[in-house]
N, C-alpha and C. Protein backbone atom coordinates (compact mmCIF):
# COMPACT_ATOMS: atom_id res chain seq x y z
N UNK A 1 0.83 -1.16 0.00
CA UNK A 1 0.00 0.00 0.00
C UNK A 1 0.89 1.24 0.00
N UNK A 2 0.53 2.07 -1.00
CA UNK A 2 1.54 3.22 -1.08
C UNK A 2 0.77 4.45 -0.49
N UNK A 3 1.74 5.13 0.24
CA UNK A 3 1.31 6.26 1.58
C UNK A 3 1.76 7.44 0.46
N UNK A 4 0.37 8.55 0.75
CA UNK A 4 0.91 9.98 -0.13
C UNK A 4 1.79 10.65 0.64
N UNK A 5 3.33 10.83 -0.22
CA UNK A 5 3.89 11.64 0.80
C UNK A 5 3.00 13.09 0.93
N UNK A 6 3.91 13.72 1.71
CA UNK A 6 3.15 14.91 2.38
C UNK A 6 4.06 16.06 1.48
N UNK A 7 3.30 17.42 0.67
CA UNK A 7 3.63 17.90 -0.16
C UNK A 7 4.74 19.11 0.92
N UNK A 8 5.83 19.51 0.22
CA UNK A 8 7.07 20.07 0.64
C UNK A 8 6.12 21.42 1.05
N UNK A 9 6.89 21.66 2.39
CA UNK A 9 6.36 22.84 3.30
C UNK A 9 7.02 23.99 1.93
N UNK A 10 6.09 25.18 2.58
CA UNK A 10 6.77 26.56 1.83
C UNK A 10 7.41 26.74 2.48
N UNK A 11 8.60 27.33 1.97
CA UNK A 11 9.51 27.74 3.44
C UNK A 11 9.75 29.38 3.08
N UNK A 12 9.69 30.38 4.17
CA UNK A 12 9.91 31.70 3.48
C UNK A 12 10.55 32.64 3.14
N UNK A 13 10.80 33.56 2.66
CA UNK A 13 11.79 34.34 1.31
C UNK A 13 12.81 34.50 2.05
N UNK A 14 12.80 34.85 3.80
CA UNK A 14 14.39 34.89 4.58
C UNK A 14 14.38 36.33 4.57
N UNK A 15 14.79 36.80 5.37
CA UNK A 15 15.41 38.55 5.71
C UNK A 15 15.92 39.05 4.63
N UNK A 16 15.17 40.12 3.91
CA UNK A 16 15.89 40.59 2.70
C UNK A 16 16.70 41.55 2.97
N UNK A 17 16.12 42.37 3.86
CA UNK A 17 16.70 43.66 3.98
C UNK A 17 16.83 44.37 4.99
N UNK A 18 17.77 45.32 5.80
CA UNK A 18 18.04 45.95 7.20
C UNK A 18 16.49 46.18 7.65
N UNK A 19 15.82 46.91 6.69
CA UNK A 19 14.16 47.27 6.76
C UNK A 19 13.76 46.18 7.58
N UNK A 20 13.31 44.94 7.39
CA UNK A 20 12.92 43.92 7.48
C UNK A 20 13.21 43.29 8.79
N UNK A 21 14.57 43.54 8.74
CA UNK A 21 15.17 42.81 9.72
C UNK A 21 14.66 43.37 11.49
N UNK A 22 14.82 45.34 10.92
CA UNK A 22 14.33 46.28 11.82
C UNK A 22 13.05 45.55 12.21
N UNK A 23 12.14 45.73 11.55
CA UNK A 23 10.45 45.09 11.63
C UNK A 23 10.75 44.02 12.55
N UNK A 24 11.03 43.08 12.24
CA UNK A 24 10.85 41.83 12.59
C UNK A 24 11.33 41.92 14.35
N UNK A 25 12.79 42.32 14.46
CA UNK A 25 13.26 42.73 16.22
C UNK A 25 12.28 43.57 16.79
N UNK A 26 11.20 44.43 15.41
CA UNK A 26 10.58 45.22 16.68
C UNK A 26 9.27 44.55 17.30
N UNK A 27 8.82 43.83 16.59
CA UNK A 27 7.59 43.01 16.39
C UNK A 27 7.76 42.12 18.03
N UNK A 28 8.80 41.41 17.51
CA UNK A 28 9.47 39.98 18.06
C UNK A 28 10.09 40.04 19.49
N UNK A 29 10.84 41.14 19.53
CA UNK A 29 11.73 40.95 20.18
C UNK A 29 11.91 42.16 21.56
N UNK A 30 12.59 43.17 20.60
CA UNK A 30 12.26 44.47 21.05
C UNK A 30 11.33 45.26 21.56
N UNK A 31 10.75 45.08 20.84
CA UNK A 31 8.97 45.37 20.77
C UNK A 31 8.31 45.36 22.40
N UNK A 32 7.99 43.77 22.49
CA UNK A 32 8.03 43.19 23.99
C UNK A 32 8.46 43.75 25.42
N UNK A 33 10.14 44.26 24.87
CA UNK A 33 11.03 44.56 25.91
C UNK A 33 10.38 45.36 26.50
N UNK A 34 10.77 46.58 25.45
CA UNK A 34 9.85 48.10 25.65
C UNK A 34 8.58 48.24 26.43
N UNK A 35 7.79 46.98 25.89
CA UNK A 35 5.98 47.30 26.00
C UNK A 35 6.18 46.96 27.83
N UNK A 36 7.27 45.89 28.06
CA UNK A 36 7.25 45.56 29.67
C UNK A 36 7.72 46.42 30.88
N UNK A 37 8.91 47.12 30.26
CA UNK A 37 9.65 47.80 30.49
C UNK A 37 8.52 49.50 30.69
N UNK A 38 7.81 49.45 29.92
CA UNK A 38 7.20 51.16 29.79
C UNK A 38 5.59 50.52 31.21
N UNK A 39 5.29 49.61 31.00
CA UNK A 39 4.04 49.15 31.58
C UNK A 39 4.67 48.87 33.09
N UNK A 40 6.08 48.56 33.12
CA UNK A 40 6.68 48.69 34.65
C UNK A 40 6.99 49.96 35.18
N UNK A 41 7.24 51.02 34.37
CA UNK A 41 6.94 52.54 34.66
C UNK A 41 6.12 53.08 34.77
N UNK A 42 4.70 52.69 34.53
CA UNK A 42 3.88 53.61 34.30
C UNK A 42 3.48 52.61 36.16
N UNK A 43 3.78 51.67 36.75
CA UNK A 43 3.53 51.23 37.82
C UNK A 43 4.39 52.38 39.05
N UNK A 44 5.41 52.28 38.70
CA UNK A 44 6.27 52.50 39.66
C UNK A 44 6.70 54.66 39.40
N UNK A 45 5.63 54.91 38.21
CA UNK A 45 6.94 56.23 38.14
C UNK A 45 5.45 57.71 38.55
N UNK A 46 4.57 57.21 37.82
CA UNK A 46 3.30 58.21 37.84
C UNK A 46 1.97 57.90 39.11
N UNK A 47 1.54 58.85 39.01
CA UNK A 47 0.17 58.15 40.25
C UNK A 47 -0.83 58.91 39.29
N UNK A 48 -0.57 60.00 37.90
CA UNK A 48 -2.25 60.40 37.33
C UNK A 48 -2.16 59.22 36.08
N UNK A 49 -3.50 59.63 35.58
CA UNK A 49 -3.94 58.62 34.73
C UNK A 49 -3.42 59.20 33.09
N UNK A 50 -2.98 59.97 32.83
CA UNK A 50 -2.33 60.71 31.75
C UNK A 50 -1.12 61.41 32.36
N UNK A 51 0.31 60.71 31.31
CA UNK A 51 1.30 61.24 31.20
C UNK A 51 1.94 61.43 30.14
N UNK A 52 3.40 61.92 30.43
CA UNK A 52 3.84 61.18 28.76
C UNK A 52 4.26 60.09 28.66
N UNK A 53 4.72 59.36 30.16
CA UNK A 53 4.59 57.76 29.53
C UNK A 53 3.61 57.25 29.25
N UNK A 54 2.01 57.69 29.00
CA UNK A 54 1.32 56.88 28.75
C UNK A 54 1.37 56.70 26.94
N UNK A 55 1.90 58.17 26.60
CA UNK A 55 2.21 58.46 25.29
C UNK A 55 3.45 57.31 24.62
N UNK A 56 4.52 57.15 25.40
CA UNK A 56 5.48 56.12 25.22
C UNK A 56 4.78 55.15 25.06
N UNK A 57 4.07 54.95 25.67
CA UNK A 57 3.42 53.12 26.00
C UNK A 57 2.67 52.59 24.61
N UNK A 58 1.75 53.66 24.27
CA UNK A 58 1.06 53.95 23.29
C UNK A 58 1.86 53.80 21.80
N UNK A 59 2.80 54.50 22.06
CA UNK A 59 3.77 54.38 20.78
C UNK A 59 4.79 53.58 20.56
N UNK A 60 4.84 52.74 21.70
CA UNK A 60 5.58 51.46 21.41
C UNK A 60 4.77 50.56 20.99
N UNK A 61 3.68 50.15 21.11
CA UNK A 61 2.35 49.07 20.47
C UNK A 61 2.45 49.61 19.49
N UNK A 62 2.34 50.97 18.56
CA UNK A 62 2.36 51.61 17.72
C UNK A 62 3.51 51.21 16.74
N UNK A 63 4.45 51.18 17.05
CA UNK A 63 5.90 50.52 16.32
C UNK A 63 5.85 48.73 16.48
N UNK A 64 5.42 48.09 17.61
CA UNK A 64 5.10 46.99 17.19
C UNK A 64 4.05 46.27 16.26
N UNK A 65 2.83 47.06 16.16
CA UNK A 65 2.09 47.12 15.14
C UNK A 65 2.55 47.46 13.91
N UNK A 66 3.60 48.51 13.50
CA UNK A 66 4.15 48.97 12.33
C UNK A 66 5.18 47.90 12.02
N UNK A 67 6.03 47.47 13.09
CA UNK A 67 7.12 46.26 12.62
C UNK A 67 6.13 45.08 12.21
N UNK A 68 4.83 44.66 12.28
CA UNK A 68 4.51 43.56 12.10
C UNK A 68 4.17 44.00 10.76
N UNK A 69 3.58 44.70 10.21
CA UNK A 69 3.09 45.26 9.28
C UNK A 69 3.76 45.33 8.31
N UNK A 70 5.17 45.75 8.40
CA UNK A 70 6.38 45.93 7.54
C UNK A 70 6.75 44.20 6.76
N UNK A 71 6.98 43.80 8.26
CA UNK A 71 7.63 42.19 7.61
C UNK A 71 6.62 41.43 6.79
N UNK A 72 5.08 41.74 7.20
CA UNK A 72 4.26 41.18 6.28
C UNK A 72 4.28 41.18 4.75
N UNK A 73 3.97 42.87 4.80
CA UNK A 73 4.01 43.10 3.61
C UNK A 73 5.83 42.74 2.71
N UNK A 74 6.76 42.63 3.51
CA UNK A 74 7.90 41.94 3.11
C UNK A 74 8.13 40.96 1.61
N UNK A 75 6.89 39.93 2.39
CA UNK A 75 6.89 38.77 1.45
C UNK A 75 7.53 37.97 2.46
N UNK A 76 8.51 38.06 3.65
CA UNK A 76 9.28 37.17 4.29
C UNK A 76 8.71 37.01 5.98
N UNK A 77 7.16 37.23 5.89
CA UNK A 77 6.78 37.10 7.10
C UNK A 77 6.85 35.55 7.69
N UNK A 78 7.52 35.85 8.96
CA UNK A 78 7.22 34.23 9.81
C UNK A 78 6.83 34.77 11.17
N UNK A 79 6.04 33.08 11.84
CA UNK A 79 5.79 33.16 12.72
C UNK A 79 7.13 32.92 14.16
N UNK A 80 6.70 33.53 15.21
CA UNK A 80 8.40 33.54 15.87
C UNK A 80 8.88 31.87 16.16
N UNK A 81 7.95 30.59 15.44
CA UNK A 81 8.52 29.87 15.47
C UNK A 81 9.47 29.44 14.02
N UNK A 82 9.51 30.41 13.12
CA UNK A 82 10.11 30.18 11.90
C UNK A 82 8.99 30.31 10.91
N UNK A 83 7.88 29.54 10.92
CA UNK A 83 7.12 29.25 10.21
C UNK A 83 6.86 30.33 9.25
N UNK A 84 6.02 30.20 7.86
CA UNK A 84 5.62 31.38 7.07
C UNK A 84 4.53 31.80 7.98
N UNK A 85 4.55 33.21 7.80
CA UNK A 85 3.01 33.74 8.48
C UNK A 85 1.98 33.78 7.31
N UNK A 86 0.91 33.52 8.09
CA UNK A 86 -0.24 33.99 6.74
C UNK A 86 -0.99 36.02 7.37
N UNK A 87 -1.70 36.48 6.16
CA UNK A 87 -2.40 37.32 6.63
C UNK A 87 -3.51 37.02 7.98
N UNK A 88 -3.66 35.80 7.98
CA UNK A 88 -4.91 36.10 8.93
C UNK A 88 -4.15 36.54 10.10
N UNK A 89 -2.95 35.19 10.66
CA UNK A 89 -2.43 35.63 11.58
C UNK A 89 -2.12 37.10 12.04
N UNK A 90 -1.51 37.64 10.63
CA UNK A 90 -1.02 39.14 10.97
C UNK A 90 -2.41 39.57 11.46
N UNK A 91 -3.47 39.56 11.13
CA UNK A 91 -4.58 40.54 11.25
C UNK A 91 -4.60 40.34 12.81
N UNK A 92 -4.37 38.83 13.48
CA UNK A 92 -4.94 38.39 14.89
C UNK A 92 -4.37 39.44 15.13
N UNK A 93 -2.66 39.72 15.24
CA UNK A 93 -1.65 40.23 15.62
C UNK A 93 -2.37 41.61 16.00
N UNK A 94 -2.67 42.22 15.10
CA UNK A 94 -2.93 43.56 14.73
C UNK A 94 -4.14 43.62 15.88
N UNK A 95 -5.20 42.42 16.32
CA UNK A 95 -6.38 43.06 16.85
C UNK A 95 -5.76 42.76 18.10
N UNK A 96 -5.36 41.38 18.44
CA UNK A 96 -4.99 41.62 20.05
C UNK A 96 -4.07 42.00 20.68
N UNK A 97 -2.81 42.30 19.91
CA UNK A 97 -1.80 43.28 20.86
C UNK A 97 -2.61 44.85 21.25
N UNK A 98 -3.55 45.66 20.17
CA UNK A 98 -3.68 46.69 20.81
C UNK A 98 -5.18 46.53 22.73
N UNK A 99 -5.77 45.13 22.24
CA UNK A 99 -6.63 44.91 23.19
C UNK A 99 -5.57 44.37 24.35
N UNK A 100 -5.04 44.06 24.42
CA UNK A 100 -4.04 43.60 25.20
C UNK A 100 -2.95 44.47 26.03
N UNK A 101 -2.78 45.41 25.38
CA UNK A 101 -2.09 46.57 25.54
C UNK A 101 -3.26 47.74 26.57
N UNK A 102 -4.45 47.51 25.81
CA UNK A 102 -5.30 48.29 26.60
C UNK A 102 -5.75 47.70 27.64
N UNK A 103 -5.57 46.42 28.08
CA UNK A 103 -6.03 46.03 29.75
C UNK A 103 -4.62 46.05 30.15
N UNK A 104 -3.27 45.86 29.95
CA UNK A 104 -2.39 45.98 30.83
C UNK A 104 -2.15 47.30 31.02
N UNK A 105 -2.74 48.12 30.26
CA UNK A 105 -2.42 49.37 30.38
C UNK A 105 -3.23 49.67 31.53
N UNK A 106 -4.81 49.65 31.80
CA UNK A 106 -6.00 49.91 32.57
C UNK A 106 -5.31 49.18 34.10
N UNK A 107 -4.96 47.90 33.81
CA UNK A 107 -4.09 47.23 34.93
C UNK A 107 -3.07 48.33 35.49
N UNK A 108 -2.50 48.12 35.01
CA UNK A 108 -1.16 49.43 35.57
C UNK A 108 -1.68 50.58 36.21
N UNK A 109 -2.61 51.53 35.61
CA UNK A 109 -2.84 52.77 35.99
C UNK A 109 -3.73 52.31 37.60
N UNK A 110 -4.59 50.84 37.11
CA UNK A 110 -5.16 50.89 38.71
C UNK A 110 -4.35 50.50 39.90
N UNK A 111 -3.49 49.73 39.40
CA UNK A 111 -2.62 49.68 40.60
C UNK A 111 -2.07 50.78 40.78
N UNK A 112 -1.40 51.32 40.60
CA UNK A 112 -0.50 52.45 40.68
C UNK A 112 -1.32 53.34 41.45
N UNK A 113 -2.67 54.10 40.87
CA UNK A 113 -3.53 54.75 41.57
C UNK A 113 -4.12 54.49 42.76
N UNK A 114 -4.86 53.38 42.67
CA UNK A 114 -5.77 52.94 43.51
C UNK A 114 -5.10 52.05 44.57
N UNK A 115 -4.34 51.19 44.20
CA UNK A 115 -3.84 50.15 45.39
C UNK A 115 -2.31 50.65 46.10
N UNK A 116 -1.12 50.94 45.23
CA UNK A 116 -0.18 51.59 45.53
C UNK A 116 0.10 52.97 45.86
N UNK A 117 -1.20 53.72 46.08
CA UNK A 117 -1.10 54.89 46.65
C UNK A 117 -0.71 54.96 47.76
């Protein structure tokens, strides 16, 4: 009995360019650092509910949203396990980092305010 092999994965286009490469650390990597790093300040540095770190905070989701965006449109999007990305994924990307961003954000400001006062 002959078994169908299984048709050859796509594998994808690879880092073309510094551009790309930028995107991808900010998405991936960087991105992250920042978003933890600014959401541990806005704990420990402010007690109102508007600052300009909230503006930082804001504009780092903002650049991680733009780095994901970049590598997509690339042609050389992967997932951070290697894999090719598809659009849908990017789209998840796109809806739940900013929902995600907005309860750790709501998180932060209440502690900070309300419990660590």
């Amino acid at each position: 009995m002959k078994t169908n092999p299984e048709p050859p994965k796509e594998e994808p286009a690879g880092i073309t360019s510094l551009k790309v490469l930028g995107a991808r650390l900010t998405w991936a990597a960087l991105g992250p650092l920042a978003f933890l790093i600014a959401l541990w300040a806005l704990v420990v540095r402010r007690k109102t509910w508007l600052s300009w770190l909230d503006a930082v905070f804001a504009g780092i989701v903002g650049l991680m949203l733009l780095g994901r965006w970049v590598e997509q449109r690339s042609g050389a999007a992967t997932t951070l396990t290697g894999e090719p990305a598809t659009l849908a994924q990017c789209r998840r990307y796109t809806v739940t980092l900013p929902a995600v961003a907005a309860i750790a954000w709501l998180a932060a400001k209440t502690l900070r305010i309300y419990v660590l006062a």
